[in-house]
N, C-alpha and C. Protein backbone atom coordinates (compact mmCIF):
# COMPACT_ATOMS: atom_id res chain seq x y z
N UNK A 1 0.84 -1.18 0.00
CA UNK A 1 0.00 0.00 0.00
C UNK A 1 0.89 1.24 0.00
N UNK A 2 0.45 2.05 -0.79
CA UNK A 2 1.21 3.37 -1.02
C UNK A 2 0.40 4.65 -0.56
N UNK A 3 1.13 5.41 0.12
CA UNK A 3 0.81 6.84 0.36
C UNK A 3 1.33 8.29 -0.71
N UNK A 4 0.17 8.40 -1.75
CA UNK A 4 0.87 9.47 -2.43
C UNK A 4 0.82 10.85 -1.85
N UNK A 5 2.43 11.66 -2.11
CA UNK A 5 2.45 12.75 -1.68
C UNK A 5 1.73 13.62 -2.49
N UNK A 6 1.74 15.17 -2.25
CA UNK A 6 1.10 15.84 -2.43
C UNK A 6 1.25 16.12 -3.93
N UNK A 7 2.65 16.30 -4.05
CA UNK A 7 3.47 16.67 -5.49
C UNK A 7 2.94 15.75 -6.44
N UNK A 8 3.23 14.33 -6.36
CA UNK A 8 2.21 13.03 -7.03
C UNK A 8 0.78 13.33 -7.82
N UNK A 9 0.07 13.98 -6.39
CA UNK A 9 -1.23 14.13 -7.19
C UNK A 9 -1.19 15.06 -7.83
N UNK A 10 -0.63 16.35 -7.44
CA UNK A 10 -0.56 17.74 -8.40
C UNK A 10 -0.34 17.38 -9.74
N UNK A 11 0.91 16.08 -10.14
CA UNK A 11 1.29 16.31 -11.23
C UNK A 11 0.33 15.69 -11.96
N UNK A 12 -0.06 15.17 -11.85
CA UNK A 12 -1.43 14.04 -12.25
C UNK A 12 -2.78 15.08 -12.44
N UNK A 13 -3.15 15.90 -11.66
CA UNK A 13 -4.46 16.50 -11.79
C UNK A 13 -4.44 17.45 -12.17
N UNK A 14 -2.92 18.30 -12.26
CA UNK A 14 -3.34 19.62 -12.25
C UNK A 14 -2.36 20.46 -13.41
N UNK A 15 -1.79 19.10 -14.33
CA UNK A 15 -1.17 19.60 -15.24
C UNK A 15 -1.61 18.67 -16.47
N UNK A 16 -1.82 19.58 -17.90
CA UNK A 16 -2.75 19.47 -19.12
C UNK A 16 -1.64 18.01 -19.59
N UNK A 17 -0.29 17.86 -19.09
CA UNK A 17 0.63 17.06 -20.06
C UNK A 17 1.04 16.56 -18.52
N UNK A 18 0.53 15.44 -18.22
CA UNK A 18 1.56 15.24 -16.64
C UNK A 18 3.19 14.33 -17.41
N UNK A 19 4.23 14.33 -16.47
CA UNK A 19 5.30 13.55 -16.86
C UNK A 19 5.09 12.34 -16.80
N UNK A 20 5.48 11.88 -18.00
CA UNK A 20 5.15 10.83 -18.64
C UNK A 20 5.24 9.38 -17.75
N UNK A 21 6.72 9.54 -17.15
CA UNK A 21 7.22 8.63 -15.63
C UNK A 21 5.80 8.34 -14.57
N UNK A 22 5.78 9.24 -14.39
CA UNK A 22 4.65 9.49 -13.03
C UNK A 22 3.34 8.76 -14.06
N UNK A 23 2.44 9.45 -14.70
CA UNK A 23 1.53 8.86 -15.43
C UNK A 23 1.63 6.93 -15.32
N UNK A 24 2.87 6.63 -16.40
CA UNK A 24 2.96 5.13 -15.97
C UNK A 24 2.88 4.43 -15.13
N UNK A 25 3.58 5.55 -14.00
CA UNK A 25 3.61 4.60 -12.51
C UNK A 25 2.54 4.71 -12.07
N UNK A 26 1.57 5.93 -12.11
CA UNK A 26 0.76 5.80 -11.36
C UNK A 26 -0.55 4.33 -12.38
N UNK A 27 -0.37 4.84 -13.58
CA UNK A 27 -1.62 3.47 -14.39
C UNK A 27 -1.21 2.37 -13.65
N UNK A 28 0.09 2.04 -13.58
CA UNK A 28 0.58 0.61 -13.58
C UNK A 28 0.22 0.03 -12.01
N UNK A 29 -0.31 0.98 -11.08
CA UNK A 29 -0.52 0.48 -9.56
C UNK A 29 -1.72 0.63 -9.52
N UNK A 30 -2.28 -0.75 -8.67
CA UNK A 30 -4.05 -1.04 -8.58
C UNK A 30 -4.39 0.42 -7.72
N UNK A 31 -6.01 0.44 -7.85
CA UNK A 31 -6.20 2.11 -7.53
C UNK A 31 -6.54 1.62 -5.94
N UNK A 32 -6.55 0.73 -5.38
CA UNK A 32 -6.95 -0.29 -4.19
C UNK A 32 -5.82 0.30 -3.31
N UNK A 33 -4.32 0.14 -4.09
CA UNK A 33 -3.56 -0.21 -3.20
C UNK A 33 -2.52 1.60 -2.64
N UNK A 34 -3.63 2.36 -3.52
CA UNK A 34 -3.20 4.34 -3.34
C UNK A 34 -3.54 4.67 -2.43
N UNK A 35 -3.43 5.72 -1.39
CA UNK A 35 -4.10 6.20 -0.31
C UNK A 35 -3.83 7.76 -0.44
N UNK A 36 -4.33 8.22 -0.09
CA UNK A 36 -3.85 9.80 0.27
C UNK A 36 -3.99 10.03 1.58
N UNK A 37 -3.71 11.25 2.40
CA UNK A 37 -3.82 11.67 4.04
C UNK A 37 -4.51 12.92 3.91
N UNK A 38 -5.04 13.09 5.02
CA UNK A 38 -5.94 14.33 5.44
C UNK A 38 -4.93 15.42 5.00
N UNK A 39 -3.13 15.23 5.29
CA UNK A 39 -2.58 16.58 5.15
C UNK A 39 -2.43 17.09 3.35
N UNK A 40 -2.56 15.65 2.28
CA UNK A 40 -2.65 16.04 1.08
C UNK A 40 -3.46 16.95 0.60
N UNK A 41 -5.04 15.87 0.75
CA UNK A 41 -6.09 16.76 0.70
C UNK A 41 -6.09 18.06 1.43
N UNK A 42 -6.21 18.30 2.29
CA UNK A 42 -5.69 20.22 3.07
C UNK A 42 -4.30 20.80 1.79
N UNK A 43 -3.44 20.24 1.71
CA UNK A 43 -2.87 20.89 0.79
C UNK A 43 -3.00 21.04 -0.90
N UNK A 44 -4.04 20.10 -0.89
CA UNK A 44 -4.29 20.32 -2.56
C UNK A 44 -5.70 21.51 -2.51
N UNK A 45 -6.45 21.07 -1.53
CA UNK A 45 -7.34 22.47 -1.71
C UNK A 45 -6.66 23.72 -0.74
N UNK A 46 -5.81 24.21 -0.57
CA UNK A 46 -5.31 25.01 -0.05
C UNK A 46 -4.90 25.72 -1.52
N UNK A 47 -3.44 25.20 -2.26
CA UNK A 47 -3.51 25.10 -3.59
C UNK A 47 -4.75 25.63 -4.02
N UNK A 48 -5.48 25.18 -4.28
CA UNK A 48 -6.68 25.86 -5.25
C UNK A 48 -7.20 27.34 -4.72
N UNK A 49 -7.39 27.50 -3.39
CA UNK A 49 -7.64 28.19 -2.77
C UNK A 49 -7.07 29.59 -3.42
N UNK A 50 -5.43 29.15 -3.31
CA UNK A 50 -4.12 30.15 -4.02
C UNK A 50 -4.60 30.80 -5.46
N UNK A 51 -5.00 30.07 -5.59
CA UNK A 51 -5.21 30.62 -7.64
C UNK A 51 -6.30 31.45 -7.74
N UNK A 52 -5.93 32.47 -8.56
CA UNK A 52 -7.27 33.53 -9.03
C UNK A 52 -8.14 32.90 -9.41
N UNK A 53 -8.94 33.63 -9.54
CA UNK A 53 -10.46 33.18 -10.38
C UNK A 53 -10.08 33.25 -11.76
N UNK A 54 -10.13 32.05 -12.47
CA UNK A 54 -9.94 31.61 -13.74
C UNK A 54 -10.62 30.36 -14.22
N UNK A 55 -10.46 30.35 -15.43
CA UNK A 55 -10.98 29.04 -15.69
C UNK A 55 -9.59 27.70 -15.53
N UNK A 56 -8.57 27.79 -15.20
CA UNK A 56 -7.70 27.19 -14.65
C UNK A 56 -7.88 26.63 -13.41
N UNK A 57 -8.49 27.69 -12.59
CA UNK A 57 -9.36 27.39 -11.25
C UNK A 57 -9.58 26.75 -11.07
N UNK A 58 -10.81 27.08 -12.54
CA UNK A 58 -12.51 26.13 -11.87
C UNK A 58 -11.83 24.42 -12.56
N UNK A 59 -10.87 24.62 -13.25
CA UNK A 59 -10.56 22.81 -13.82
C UNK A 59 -9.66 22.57 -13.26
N UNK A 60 -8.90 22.77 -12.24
CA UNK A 60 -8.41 22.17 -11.22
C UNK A 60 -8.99 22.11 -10.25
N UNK A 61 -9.65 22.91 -9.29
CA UNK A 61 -10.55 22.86 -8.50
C UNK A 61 -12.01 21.35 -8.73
N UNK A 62 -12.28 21.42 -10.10
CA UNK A 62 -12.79 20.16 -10.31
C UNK A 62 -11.91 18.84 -10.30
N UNK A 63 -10.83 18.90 -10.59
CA UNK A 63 -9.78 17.94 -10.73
C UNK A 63 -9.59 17.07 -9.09
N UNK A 64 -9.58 18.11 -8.48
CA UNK A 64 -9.37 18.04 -6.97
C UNK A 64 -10.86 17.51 -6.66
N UNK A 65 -11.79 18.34 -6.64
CA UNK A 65 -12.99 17.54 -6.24
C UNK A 65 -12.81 15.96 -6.38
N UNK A 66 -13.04 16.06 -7.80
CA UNK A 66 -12.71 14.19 -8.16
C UNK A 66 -11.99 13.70 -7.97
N UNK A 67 -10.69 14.03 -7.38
CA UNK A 67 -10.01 13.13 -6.86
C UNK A 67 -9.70 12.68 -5.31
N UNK A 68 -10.75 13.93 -4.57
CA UNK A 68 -11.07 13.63 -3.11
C UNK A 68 -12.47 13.09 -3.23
N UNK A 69 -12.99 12.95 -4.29
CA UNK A 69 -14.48 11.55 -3.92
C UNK A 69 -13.23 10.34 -4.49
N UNK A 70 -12.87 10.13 -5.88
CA UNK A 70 -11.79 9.07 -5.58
C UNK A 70 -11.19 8.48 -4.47
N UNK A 71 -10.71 9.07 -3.63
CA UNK A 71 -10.15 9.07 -2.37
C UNK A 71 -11.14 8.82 -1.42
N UNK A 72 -12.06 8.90 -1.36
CA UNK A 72 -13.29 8.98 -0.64
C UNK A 72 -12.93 8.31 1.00
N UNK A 73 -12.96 7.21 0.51
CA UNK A 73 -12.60 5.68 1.42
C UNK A 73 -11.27 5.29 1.26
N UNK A 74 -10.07 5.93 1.14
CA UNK A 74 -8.95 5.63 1.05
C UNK A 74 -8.38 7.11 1.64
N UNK A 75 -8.74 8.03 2.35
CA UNK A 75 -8.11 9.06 2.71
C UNK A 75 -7.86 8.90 3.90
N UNK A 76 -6.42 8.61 4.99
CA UNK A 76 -6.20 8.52 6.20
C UNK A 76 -5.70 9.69 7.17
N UNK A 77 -6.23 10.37 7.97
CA UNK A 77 -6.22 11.04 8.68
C UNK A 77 -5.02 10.89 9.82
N UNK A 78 -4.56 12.39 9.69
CA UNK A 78 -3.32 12.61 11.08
C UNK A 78 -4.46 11.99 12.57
N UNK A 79 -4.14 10.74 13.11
CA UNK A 79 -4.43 10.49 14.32
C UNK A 79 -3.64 9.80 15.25
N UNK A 80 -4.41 9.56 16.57
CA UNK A 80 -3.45 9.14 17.75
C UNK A 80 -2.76 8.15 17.35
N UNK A 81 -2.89 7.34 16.45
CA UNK A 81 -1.70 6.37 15.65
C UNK A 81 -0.59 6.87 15.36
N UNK A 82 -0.63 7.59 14.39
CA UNK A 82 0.09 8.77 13.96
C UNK A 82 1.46 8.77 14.46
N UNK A 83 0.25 9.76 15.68
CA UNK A 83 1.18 11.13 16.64
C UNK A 83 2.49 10.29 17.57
N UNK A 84 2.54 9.14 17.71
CA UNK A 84 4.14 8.82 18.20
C UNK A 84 4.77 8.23 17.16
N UNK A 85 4.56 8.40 16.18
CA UNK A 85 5.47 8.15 15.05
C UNK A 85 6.04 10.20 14.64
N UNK A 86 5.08 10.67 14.83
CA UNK A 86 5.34 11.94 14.25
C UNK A 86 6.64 12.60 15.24
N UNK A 87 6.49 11.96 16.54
CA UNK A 87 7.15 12.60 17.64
C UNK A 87 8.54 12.14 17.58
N UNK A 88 8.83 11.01 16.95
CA UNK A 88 9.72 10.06 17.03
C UNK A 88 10.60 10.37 15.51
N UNK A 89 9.64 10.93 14.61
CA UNK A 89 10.60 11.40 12.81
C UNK A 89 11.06 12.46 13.45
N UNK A 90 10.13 13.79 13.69
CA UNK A 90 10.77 14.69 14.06
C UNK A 90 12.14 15.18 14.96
N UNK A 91 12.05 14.43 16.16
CA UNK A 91 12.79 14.32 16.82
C UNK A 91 14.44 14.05 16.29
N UNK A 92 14.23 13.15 15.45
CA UNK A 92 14.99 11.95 15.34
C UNK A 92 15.88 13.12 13.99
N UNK A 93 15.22 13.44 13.21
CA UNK A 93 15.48 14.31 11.99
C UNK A 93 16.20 15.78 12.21
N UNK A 94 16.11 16.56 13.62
CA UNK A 94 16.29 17.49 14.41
C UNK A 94 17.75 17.10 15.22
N UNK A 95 17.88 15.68 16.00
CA UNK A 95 19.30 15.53 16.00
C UNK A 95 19.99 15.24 15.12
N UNK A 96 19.65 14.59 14.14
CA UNK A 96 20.64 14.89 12.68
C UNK A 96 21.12 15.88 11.77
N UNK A 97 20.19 17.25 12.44
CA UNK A 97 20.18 18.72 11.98
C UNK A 97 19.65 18.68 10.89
N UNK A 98 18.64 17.74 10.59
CA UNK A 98 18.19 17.62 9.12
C UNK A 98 16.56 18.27 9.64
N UNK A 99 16.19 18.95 9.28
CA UNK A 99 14.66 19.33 10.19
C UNK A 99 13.92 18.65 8.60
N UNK A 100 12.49 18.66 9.24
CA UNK A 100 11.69 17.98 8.10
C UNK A 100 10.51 19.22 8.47
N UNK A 101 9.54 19.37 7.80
CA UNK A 101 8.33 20.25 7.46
C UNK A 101 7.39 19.52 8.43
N UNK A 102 7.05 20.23 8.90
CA UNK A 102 5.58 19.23 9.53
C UNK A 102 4.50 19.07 9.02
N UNK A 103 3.96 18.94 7.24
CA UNK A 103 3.32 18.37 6.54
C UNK A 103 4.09 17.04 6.28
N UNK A 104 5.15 17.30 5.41
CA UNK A 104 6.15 15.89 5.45
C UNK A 104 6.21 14.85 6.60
N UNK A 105 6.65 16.03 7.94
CA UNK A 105 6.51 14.57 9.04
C UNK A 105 5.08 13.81 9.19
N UNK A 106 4.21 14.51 9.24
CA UNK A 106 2.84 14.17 9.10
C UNK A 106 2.78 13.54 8.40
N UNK A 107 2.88 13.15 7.00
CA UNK A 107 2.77 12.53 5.77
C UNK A 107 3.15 10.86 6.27
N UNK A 108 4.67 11.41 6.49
CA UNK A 108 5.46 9.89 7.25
C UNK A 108 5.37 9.59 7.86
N UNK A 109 4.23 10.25 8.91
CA UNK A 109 4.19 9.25 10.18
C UNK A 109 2.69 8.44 10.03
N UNK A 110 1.92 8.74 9.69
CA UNK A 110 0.50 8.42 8.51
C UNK A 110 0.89 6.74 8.13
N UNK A 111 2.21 7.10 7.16
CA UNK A 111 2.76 5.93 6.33
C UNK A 111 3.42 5.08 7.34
N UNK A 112 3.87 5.58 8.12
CA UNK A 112 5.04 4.63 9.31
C UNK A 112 3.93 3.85 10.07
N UNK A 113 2.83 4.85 10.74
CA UNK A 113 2.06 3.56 11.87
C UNK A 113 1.07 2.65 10.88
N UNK A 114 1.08 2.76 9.41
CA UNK A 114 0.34 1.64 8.72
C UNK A 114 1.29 0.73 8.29
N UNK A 115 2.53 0.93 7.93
CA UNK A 115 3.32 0.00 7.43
C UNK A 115 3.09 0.53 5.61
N UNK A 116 2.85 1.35 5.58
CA UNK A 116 2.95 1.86 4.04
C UNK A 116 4.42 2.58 3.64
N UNK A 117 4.38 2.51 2.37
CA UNK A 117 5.48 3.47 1.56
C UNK A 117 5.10 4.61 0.96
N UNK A 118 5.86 5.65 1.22
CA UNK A 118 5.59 6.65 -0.13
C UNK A 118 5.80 6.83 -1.23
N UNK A 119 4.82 7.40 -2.25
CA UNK A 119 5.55 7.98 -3.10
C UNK A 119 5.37 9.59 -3.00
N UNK A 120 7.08 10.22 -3.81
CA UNK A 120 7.03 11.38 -3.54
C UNK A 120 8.19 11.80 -4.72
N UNK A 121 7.96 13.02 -5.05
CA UNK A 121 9.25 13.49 -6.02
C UNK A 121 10.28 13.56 -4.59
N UNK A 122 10.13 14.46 -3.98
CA UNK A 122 10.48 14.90 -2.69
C UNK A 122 11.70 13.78 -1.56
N UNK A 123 12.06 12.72 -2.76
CA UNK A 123 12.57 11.71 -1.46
C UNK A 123 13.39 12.29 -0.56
N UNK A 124 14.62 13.38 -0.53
CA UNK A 124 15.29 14.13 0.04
C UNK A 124 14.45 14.44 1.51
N UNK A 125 13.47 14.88 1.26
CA UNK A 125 12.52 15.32 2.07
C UNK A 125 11.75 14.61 3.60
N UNK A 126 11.65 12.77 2.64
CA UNK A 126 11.25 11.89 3.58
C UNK A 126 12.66 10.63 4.10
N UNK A 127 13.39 11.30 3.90
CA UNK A 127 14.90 10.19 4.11
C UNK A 127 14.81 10.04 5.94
N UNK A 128 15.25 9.48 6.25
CA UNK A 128 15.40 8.98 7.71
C UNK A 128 14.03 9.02 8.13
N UNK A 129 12.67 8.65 7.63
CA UNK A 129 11.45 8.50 8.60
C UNK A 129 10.94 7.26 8.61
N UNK A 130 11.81 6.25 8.37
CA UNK A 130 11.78 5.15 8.51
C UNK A 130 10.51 4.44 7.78
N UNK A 131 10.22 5.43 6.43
CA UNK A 131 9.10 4.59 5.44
C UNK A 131 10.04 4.20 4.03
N UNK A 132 9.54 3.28 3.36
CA UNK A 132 10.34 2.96 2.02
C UNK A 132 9.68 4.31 1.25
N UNK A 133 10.45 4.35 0.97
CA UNK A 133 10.11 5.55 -0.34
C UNK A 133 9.92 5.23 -1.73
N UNK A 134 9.57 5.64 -2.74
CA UNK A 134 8.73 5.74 -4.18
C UNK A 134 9.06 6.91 -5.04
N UNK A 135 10.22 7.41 -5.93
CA UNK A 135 9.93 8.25 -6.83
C UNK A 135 9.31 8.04 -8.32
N UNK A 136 8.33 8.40 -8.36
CA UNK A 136 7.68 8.42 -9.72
C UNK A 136 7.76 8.64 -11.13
N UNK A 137 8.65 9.77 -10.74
CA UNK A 137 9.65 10.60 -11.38
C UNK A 137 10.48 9.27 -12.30
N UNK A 138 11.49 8.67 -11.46
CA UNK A 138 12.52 8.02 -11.83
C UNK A 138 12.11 6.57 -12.52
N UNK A 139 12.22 6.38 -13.30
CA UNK A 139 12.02 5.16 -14.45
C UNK A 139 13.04 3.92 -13.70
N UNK A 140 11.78 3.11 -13.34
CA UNK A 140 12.74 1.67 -12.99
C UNK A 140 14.20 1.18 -13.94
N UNK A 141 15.51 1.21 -13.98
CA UNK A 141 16.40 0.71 -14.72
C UNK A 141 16.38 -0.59 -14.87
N UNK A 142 16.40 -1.07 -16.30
CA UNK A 142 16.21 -2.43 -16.47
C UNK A 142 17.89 -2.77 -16.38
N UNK A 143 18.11 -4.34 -16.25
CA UNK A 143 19.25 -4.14 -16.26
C UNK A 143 19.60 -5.84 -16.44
């Protein structure tokens, strides 16, 4: 089971040509096994929020709709599960002098108390939170 980050869905919903990488990866994974978190959704309509009134808007703003009823029953919420995983990235990321965002830690700690992975352009971002990570971006090397 995968947790997509925020960047993931943006590129997917909210651009006319998404990258081609991401597109594949995302067809090629059952839609069963995607999840999103309460902090995506808050940040993808936050995002919309940002943008003038345009018709760019209103078709991303629909983009987003449909992809939070998509999400419907697959959207997992920052909770008391969570929150000692969140206490424990942060922490942990802060003596390494590496600080993380507290959407990101949120994100990973979501993914850490389910036993999920992310995906994210962003791996830099989620390194030491003890989830496997996923770039979309990057084309499996055959070899």
């Amino acid at each position: 089971m995968i947790v997509l980050d925020t960047n993931v869905v943006s590129e997917i919903i909210s651009r006319p040509k998404p990258n081609e990488a991401v597109r594949d990866w995302i067809i090629s994974q059952p839609l069963t096994d995607m999840y999103l978190t309460s902090i995506t959704v808050a940040e993808l309509l936050f995002g919309v929020a940002l943008l003038d009134e345009s018709r760019k808007k209103q078709r991303i703003k629909q983009a987003v709709s449909a992809c939070i009823e998509t999400f419907r029953n697959r959207t997992i919420p920052f909770d008391s599960r969570a929150a000692p995983h969140y206490a424990v990235i942060v922490a942990a990321r802060q003596r390494m002098g590496n600080r993380i965002g507290p959407q990101d830690a949120m994100i990973a700690a979501i993914a850490r108390s389910r036993g999920m992975a992310v995906a994210t352009r962003n791996v830099r971002d989620f390194e030491g939170t003890g989830v496997e990570l996923i770039n979309p971006w990057e084309r499996p090397r055959s070899g």
